[in-house]
C-alpha atoms as a PDB file:
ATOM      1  CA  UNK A   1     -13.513 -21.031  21.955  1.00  0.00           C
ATOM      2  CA  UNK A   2     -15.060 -22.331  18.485  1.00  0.00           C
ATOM      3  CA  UNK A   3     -13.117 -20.232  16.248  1.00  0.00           C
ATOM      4  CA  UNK A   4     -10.024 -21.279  18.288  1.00  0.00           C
ATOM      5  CA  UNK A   5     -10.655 -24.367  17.905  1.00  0.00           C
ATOM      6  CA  UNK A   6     -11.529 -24.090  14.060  1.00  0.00           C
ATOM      7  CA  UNK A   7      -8.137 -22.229  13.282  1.00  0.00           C
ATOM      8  CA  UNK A   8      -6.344 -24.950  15.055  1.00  0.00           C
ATOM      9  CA  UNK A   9      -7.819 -27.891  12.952  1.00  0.00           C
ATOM     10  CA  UNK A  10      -7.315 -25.543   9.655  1.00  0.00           C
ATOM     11  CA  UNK A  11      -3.374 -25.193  10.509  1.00  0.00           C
ATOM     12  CA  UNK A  12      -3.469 -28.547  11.856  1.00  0.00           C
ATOM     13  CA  UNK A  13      -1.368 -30.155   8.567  1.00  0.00           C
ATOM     14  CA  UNK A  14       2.082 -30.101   7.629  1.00  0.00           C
ATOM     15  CA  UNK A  15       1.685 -28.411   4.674  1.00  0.00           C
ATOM     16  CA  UNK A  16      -0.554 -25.745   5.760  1.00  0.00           C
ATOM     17  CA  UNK A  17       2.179 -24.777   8.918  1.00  0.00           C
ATOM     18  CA  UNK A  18       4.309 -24.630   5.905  1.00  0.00           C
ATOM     19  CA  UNK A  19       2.000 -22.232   4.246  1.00  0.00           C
ATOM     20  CA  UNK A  20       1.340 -20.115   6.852  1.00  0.00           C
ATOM     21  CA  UNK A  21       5.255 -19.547   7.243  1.00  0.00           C
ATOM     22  CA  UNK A  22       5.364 -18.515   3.546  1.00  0.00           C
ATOM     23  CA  UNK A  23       2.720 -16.230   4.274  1.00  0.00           C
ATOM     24  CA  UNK A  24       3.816 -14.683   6.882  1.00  0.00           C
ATOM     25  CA  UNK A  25       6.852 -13.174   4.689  1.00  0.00           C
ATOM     26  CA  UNK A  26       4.277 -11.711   2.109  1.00  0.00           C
ATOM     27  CA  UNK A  27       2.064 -12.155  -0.781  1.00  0.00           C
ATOM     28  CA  UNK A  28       2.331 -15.250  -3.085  1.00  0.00           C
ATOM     29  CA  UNK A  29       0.048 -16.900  -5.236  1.00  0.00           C
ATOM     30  CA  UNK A  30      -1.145 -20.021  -6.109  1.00  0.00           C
ATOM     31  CA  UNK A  31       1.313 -20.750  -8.633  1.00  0.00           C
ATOM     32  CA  UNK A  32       4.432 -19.207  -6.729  1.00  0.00           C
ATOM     33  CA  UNK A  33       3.138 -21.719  -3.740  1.00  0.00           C
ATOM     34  CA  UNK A  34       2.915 -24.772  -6.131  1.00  0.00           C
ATOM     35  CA  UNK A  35       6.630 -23.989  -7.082  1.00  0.00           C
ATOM     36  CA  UNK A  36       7.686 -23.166  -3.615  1.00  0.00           C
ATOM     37  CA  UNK A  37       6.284 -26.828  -2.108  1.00  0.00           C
ATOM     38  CA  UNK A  38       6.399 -28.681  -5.006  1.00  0.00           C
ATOM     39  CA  UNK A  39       2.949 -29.706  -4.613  1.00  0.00           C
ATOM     40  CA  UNK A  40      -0.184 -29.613  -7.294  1.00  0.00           C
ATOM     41  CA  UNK A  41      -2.083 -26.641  -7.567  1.00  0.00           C
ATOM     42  CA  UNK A  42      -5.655 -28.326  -6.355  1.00  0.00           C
ATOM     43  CA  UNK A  43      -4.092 -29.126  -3.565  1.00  0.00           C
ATOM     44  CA  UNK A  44      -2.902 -26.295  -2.460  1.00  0.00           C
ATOM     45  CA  UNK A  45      -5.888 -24.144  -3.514  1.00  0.00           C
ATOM     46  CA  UNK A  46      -7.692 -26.329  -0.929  1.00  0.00           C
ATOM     47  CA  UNK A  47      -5.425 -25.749   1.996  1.00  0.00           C
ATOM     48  CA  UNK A  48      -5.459 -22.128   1.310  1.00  0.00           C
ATOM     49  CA  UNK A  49      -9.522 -22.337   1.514  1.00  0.00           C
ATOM     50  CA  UNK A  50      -9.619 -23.691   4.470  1.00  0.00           C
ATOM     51  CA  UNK A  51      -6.831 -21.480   6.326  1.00  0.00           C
ATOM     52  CA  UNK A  52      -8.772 -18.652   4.517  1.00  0.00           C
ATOM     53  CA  UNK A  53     -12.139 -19.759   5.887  1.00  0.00           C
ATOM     54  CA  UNK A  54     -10.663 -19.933   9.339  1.00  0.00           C
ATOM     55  CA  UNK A  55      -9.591 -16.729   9.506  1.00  0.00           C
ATOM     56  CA  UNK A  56      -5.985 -17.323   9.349  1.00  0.00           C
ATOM     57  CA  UNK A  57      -4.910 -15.870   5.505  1.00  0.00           C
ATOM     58  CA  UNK A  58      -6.198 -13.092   3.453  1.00  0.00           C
ATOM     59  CA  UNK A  59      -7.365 -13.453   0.199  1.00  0.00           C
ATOM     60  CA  UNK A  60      -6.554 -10.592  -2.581  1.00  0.00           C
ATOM     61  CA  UNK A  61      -7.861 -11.385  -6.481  1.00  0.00           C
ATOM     62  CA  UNK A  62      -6.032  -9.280  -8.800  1.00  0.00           C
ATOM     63  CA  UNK A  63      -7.071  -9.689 -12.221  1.00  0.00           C
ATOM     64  CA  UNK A  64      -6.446 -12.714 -13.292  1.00  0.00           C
ATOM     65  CA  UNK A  65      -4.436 -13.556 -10.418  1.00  0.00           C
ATOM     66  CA  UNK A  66      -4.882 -14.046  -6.890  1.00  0.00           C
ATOM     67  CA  UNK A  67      -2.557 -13.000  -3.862  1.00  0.00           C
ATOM     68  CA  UNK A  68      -2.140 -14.797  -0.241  1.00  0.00           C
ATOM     69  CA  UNK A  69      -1.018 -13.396   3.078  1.00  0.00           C
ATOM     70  CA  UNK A  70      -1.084 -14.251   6.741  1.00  0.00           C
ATOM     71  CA  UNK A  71      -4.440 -11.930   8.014  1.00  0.00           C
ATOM     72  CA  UNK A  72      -3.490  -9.274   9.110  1.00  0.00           C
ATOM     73  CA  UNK A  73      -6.117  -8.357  11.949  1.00  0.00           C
ATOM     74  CA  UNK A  74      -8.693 -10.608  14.236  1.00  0.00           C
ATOM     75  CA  UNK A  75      -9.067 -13.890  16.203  1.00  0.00           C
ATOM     76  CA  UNK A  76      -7.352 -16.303  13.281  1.00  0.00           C
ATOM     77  CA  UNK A  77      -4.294 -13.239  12.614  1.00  0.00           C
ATOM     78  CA  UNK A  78      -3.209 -13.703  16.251  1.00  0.00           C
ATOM     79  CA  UNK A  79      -3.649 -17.477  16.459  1.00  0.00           C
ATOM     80  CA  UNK A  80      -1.505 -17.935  13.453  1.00  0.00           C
ATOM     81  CA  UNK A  81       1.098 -15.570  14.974  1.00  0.00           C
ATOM     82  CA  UNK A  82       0.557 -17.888  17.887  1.00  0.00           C
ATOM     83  CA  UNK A  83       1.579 -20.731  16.055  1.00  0.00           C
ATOM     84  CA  UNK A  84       4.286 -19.597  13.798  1.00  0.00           C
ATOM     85  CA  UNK A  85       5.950 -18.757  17.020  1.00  0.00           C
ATOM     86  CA  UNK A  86       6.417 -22.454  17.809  1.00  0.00           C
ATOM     87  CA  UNK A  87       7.770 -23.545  14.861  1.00  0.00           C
ATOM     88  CA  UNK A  88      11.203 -24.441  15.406  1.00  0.00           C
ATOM     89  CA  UNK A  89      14.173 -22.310  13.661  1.00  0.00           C
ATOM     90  CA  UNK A  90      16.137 -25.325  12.292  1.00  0.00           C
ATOM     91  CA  UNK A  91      13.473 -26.932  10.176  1.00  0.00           C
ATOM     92  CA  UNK A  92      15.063 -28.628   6.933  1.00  0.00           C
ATOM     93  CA  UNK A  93      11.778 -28.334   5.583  1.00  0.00           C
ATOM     94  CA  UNK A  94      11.123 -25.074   6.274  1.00  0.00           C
ATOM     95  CA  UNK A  95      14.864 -23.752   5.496  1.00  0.00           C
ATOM     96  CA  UNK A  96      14.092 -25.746   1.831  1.00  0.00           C
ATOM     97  CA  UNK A  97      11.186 -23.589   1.295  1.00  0.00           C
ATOM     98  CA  UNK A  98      12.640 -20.560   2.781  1.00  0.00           C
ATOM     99  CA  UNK A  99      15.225 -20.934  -0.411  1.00  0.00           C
ATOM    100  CA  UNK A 100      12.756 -21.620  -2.914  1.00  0.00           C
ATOM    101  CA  UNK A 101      10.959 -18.424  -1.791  1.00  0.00           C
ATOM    102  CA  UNK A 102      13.965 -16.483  -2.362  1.00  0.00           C
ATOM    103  CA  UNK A 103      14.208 -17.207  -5.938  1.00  0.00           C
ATOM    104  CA  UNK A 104      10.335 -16.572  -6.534  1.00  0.00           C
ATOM    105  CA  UNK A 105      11.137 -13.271  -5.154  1.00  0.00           C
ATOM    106  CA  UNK A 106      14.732 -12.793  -6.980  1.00  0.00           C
ATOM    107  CA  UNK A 107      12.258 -13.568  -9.880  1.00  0.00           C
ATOM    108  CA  UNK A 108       9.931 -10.913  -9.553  1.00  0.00           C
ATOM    109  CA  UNK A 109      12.728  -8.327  -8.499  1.00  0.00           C
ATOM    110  CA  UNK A 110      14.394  -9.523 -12.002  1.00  0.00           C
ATOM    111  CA  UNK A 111      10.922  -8.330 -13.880  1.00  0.00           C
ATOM    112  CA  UNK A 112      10.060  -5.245 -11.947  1.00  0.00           C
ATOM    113  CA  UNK A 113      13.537  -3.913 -12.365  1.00  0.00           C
ATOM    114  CA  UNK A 114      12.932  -4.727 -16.267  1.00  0.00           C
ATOM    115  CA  UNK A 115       9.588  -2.862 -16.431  1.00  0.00           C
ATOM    116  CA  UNK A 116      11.019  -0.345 -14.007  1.00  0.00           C
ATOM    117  CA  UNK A 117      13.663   0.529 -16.138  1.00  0.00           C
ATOM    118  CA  UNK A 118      11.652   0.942 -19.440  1.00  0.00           C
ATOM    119  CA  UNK A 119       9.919   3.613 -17.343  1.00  0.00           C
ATOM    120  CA  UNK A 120      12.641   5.631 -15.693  1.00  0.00           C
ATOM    121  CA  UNK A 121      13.630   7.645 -18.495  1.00  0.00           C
ATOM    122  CA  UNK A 122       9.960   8.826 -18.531  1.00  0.00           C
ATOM    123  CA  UNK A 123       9.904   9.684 -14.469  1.00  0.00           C
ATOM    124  CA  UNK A 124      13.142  10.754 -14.773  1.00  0.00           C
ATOM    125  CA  UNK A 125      12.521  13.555 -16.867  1.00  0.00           C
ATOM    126  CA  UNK A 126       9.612  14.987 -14.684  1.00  0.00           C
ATOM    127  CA  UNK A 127      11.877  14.695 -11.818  1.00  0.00           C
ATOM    128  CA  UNK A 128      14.121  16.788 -13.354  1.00  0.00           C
ATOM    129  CA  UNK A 129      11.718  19.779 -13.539  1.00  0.00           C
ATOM    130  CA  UNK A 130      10.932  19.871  -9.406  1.00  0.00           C
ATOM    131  CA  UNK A 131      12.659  20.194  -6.325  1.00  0.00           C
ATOM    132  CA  UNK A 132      14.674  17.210  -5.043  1.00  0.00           C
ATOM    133  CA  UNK A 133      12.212  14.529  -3.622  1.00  0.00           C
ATOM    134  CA  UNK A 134      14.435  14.199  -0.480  1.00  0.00           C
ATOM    135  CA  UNK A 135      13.103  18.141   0.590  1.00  0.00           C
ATOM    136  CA  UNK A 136       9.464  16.259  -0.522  1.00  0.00           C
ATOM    137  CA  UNK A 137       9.899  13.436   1.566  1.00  0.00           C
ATOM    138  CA  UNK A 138      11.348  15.345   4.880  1.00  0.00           C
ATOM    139  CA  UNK A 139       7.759  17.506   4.558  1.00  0.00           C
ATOM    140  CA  UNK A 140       6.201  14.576   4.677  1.00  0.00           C
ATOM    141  CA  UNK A 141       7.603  13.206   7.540  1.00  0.00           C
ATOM    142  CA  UNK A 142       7.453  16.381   9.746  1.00  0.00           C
ATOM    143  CA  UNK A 143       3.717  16.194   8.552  1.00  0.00           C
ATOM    144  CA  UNK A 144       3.196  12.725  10.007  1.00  0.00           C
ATOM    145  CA  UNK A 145       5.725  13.146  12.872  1.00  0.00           C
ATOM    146  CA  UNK A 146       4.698  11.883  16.739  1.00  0.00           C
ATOM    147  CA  UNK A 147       2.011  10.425  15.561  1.00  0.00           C
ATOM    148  CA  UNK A 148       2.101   6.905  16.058  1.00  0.00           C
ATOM    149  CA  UNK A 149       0.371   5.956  13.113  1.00  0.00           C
ATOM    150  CA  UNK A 150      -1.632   2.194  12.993  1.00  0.00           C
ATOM    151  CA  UNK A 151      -2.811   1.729   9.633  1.00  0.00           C
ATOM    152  CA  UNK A 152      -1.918   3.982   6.920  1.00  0.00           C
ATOM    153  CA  UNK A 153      -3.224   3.911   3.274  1.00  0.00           C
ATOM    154  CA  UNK A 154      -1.468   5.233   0.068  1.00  0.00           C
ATOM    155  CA  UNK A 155      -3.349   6.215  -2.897  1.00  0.00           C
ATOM    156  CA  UNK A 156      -1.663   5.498  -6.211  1.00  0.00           C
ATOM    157  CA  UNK A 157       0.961   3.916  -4.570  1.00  0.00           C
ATOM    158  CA  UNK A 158       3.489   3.650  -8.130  1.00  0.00           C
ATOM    159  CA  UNK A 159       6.154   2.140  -6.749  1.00  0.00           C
ATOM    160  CA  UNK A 160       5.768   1.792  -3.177  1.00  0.00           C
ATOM    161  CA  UNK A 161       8.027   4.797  -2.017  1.00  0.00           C
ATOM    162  CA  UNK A 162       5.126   6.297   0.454  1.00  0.00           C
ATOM    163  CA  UNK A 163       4.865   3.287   2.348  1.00  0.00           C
ATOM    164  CA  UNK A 164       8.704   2.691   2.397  1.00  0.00           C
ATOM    165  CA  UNK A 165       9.398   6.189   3.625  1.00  0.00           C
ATOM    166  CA  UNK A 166       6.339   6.484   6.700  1.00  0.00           C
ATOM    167  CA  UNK A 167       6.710   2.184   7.716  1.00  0.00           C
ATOM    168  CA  UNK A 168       8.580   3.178  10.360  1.00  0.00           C
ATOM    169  CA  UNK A 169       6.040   5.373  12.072  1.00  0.00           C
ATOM    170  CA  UNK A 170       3.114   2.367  10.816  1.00  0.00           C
ATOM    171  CA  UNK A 171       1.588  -0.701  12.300  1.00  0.00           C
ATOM    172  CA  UNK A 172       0.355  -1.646   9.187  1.00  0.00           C
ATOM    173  CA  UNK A 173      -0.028   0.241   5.733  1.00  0.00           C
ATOM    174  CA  UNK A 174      -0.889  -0.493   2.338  1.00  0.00           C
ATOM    175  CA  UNK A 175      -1.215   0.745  -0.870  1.00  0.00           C
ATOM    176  CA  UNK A 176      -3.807   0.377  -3.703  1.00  0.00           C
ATOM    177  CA  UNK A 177      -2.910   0.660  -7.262  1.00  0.00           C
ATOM    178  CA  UNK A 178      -4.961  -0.113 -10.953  1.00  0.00           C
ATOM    179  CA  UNK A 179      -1.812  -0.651 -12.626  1.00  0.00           C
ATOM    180  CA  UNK A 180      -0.161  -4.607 -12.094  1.00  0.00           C
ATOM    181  CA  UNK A 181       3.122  -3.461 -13.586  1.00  0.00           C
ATOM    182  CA  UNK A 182       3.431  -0.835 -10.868  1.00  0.00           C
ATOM    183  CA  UNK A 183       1.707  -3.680  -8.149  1.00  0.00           C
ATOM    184  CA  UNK A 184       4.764  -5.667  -9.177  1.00  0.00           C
ATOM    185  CA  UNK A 185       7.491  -3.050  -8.647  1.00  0.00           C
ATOM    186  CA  UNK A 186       6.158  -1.903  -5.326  1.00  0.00           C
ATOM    187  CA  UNK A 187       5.970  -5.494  -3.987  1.00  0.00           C
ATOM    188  CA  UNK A 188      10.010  -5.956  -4.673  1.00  0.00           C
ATOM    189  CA  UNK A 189      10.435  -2.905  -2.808  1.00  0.00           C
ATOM    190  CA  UNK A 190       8.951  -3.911   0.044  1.00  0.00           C
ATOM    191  CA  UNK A 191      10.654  -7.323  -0.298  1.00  0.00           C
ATOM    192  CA  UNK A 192      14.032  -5.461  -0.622  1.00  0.00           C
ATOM    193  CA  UNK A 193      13.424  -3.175   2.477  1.00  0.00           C
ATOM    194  CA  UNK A 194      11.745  -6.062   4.446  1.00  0.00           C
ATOM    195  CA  UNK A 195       8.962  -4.399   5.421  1.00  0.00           C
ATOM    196  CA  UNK A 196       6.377  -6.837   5.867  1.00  0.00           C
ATOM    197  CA  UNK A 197       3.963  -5.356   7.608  1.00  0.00           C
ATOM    198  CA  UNK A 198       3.028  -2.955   4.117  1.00  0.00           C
ATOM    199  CA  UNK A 199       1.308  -4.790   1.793  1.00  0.00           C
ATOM    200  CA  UNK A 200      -0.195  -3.263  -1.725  1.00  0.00           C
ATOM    201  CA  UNK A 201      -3.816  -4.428  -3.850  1.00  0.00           C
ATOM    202  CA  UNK A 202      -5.177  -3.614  -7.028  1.00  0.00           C
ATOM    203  CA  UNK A 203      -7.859  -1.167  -6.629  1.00  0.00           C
ATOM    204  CA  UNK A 204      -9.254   1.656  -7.865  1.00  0.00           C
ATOM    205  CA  UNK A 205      -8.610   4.598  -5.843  1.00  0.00           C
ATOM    206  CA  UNK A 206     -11.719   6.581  -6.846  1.00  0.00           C
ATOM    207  CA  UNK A 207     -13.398   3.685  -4.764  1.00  0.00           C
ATOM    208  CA  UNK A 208     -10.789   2.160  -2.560  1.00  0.00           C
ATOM    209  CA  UNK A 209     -11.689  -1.661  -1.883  1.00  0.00           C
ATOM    210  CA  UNK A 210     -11.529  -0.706   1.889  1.00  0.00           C
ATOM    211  CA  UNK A 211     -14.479   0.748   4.707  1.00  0.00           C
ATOM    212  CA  UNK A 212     -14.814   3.647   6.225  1.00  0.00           C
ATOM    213  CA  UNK A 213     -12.838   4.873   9.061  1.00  0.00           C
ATOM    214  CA  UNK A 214     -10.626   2.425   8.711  1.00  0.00           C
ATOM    215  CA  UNK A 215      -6.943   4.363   9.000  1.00  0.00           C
ATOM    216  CA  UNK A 216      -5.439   7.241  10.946  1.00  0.00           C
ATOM    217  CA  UNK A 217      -3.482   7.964   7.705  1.00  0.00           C
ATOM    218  CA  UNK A 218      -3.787   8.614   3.762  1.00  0.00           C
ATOM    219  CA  UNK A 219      -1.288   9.988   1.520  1.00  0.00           C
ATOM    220  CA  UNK A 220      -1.785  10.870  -2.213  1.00  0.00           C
ATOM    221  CA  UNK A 221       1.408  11.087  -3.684  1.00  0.00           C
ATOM    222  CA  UNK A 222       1.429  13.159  -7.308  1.00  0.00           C
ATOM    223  CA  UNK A 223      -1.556  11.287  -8.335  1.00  0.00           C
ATOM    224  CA  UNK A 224      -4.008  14.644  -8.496  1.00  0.00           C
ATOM    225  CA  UNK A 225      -2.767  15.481 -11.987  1.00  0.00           C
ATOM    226  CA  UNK A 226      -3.521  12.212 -13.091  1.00  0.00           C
ATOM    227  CA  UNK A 227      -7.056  12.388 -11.926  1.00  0.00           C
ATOM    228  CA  UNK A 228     -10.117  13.062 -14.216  1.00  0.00           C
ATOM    229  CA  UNK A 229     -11.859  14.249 -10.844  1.00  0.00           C
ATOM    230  CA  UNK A 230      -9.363  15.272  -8.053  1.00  0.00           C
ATOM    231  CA  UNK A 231     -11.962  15.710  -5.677  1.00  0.00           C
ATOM    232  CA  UNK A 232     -13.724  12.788  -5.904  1.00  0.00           C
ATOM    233  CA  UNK A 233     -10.195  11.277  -4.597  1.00  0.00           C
ATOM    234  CA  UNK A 234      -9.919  14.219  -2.028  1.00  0.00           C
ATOM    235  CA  UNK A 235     -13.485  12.427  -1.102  1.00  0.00           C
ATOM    236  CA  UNK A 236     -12.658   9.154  -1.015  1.00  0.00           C
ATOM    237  CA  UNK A 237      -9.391   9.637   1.301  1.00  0.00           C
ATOM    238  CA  UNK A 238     -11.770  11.472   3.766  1.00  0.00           C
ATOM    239  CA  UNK A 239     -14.031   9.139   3.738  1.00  0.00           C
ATOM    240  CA  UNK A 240     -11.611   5.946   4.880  1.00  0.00           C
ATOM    241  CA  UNK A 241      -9.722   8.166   7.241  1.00  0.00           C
ATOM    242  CA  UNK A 242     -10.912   8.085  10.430  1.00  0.00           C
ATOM    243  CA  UNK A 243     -11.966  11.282  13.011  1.00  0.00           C
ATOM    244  CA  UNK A 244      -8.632  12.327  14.167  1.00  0.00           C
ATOM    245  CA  UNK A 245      -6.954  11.454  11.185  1.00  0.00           C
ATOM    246  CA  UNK A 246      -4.873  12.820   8.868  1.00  0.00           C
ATOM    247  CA  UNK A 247      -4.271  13.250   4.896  1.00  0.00           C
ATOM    248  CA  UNK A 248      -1.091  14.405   3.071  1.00  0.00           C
ATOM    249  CA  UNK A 249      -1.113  15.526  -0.605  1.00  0.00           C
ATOM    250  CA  UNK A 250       1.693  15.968  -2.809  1.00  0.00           C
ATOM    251  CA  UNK A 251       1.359  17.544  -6.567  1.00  0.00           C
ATOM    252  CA  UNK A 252       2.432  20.815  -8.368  1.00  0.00           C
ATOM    253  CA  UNK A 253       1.530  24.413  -8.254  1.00  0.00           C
ATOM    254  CA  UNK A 254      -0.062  25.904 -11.199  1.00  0.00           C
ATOM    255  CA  UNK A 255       2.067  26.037 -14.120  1.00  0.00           C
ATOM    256  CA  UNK A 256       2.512  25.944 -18.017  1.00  0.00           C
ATOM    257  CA  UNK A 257       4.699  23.164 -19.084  1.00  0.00           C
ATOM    258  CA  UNK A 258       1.888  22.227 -21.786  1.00  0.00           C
ATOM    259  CA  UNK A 259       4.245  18.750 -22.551  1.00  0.00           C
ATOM    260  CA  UNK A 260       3.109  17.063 -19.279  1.00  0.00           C
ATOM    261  CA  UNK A 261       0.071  17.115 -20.404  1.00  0.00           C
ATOM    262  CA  UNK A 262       1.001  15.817 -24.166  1.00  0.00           C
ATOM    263  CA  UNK A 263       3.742  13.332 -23.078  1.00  0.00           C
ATOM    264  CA  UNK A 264       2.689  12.087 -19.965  1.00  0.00           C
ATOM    265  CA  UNK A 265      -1.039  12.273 -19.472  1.00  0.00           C
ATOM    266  CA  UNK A 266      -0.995  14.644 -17.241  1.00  0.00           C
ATOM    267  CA  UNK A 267      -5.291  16.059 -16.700  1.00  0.00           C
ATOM    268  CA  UNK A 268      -4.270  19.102 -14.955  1.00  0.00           C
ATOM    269  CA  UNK A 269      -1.049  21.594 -15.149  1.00  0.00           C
ATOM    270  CA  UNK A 270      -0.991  22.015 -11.136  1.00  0.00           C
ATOM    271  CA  UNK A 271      -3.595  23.048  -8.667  1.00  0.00           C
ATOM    272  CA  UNK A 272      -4.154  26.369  -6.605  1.00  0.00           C
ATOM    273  CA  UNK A 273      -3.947  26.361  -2.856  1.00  0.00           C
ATOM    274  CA  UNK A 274      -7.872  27.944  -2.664  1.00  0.00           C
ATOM    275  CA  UNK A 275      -8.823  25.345  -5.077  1.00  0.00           C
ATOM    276  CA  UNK A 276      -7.181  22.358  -2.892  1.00  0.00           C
ATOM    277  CA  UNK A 277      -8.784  23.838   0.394  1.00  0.00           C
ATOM    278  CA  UNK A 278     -12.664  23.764  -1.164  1.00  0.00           C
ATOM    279  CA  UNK A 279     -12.072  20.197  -1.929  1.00  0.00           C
ATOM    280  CA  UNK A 280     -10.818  19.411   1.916  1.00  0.00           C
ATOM    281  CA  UNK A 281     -13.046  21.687   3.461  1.00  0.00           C
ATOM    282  CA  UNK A 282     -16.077  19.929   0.862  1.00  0.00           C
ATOM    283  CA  UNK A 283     -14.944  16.519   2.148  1.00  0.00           C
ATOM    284  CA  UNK A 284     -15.495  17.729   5.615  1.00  0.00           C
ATOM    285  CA  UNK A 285     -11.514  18.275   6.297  1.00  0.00           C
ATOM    286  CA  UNK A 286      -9.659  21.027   8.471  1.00  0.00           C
ATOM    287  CA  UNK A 287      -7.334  22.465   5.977  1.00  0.00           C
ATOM    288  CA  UNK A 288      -3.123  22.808   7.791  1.00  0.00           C
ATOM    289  CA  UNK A 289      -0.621  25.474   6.318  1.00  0.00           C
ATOM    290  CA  UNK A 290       0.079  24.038   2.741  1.00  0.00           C
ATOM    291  CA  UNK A 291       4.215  23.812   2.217  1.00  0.00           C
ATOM    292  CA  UNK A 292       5.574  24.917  -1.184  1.00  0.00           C
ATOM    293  CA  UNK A 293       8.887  24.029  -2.444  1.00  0.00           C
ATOM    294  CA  UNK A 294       9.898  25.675  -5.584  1.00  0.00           C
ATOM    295  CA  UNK A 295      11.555  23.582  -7.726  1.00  0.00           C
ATOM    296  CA  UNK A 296      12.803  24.744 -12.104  1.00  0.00           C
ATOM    297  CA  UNK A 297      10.359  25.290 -13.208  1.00  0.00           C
ATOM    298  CA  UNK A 298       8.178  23.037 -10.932  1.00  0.00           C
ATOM    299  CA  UNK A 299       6.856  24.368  -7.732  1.00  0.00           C
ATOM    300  CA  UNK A 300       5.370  21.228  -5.660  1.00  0.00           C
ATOM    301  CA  UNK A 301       3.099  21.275  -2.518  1.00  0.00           C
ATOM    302  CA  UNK A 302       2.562  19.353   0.505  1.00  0.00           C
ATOM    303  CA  UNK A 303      -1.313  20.065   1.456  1.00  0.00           C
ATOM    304  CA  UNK A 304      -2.155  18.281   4.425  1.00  0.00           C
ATOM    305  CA  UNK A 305      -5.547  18.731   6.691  1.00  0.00           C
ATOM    306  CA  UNK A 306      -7.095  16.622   9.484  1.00  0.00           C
ATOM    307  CA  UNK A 307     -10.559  14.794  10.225  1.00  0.00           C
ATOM    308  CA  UNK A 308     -12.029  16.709  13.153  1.00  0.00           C
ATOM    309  CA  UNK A 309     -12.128  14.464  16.046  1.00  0.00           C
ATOM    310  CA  UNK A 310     -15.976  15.338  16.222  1.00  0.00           C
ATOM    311  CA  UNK A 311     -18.394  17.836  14.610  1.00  0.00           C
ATOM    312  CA  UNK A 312     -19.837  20.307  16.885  1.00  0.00           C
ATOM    313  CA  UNK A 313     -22.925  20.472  17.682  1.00  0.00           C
ATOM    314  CA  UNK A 314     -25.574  22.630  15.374  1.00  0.00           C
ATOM    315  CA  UNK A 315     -26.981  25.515  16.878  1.00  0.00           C
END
């Protein structure tokens, strides 16, 4: 009953209802909240504290900056879902921030498109080398199909696409990311698709800012090539997925084209199936049929391999 009673006196406020509505819709930060309710920034640091404190926002530094967003799980998540249920429809107040929030995010579309586009002549041209990412993307699915997935985590999440393309089979996902350019594109995809139940954070993915066991679902999306350790990722997704769970990798087949590596930082020129499979079966994985689709001159593959429900005994 006390931490009822404490998330009622912490929303108890005009302008924290008003926050918790914001939140709701995404992440924001300080400074996007100051310009959304025209209010100083000390002020509004301290009614984010105490809805924070209460359990009824999360709290996400990145750099420099820091993000807010309704909580997504325990006592205060469902008490402020609870309460932004009775907040009437017609509010002028709430329709004047509702606009203000649109142009923060027309804002931040308007710069990820900018960065995005300084990019795309560099993805594009990789793109042009493998098969078409729709035959990608239908693996992918048929890999994660029936299964009713509650919380799924993307590693390397670039631009968001993974959590776009599995949110409909999610409760919840998110992905983690080092780079706040690519933070920044991801989050106006989401915004664009509406998808507010994905969510992304700065993190790196060699030690993912989340605990063990803690989703039924991890994808690595062409990130292995990157990596200066591939298993030590092939580790990491293991150890946050929980027994039962599954992981889907996508990333080339061996090959030679030496000018991924010397114009786009690309560690490793593709990866053998055997190779893959001692990483899985090292992080304590069962290993599923991996699914090649050759591409010119690109072959990529879909590995994908489940967290045994339980270990057997030892005899």
């Amino acid at each position: 009953m006390e931490s009822v009673l404490t998330g009622l006196r912490a929303a108890a406020e005009p302008t924290r209802l008003r926050l918790l509505h914001l939140l709701a819709q995404g992440d924001l930060t300080v400074t996007e909240l100051t310009h959304i309710l025209g209010q100083s920034q000390p002020r509004v640091s301290r009614h984010l504290k105490l809805m924070c404190d209460a359990g009824l926002l999360d709290r996400f530094p990145e750099g420099a900056w820091v993000f807010y967003r309704l909580a997504a799980k325990g006592r205060g998540a469902s008490l402020a879902r609870h309460l932004l249920d009775l907040l009437p429809a017609d509010d002028q107040t709430l329709a004047t921030d509702q606009q203000r929030l649109e142009a923060v995010r027309a804002g931040r579309a308007e710069r990820a498109q900018s960065y995005f586009s300084e990019n795309a002549q560099r993805w594009d041209s990789i793109r042009s080398l493998h098969v078409d990412q729709t035959e990608v993307e239908k693996t992918l699915l048929d890999i994660f199909a029936g299964r009713g997935l509650h919380d799924l985590v993307d590693m390397g999440t670039g631009t968001g696409r993974m959590l776009e393309l599995l949110a409909p089979q999610a409760e919840r996902a998110v992905g983690i990311d080092l780079s706040r350019e690519m933070l920044s594109v991801a989050r106006a995809n989401l915004e664009r698709a509406g998808l507010r139940h994905c969510m992304v954070r700065q993190g790196d993915i060699t030690h993912l800012p989340l605990p063990a066991a803690c989703a039924d679902a991890v994808t690595i999306h062409q990130v292995l090539h990157y990596a200066a350790e591939p298993a030590q990722l092939v580790a990491e997704a293991a150890r946050v997925l929980e027994p039962g769970g599954r992981l889907a990798m996508v990333d080339f087949a061996p090959h030679d084209q030496e000018n991924l590596r010397d114009q786009h930082a690309h560690r490793r020129l593709g990866f053998a199936d055997a190779e893959v499979e001692g990483w899985l079966r090292a992080a304590g994985l069962a290993p599923l049929p991996a699914a090649h689709l050759p591409g010119k001159p690109l072959t990529v593959v879909v590995w994908a391999a489940d967290k045994p429900a339980s270990r057997s005994p030892q005899t």
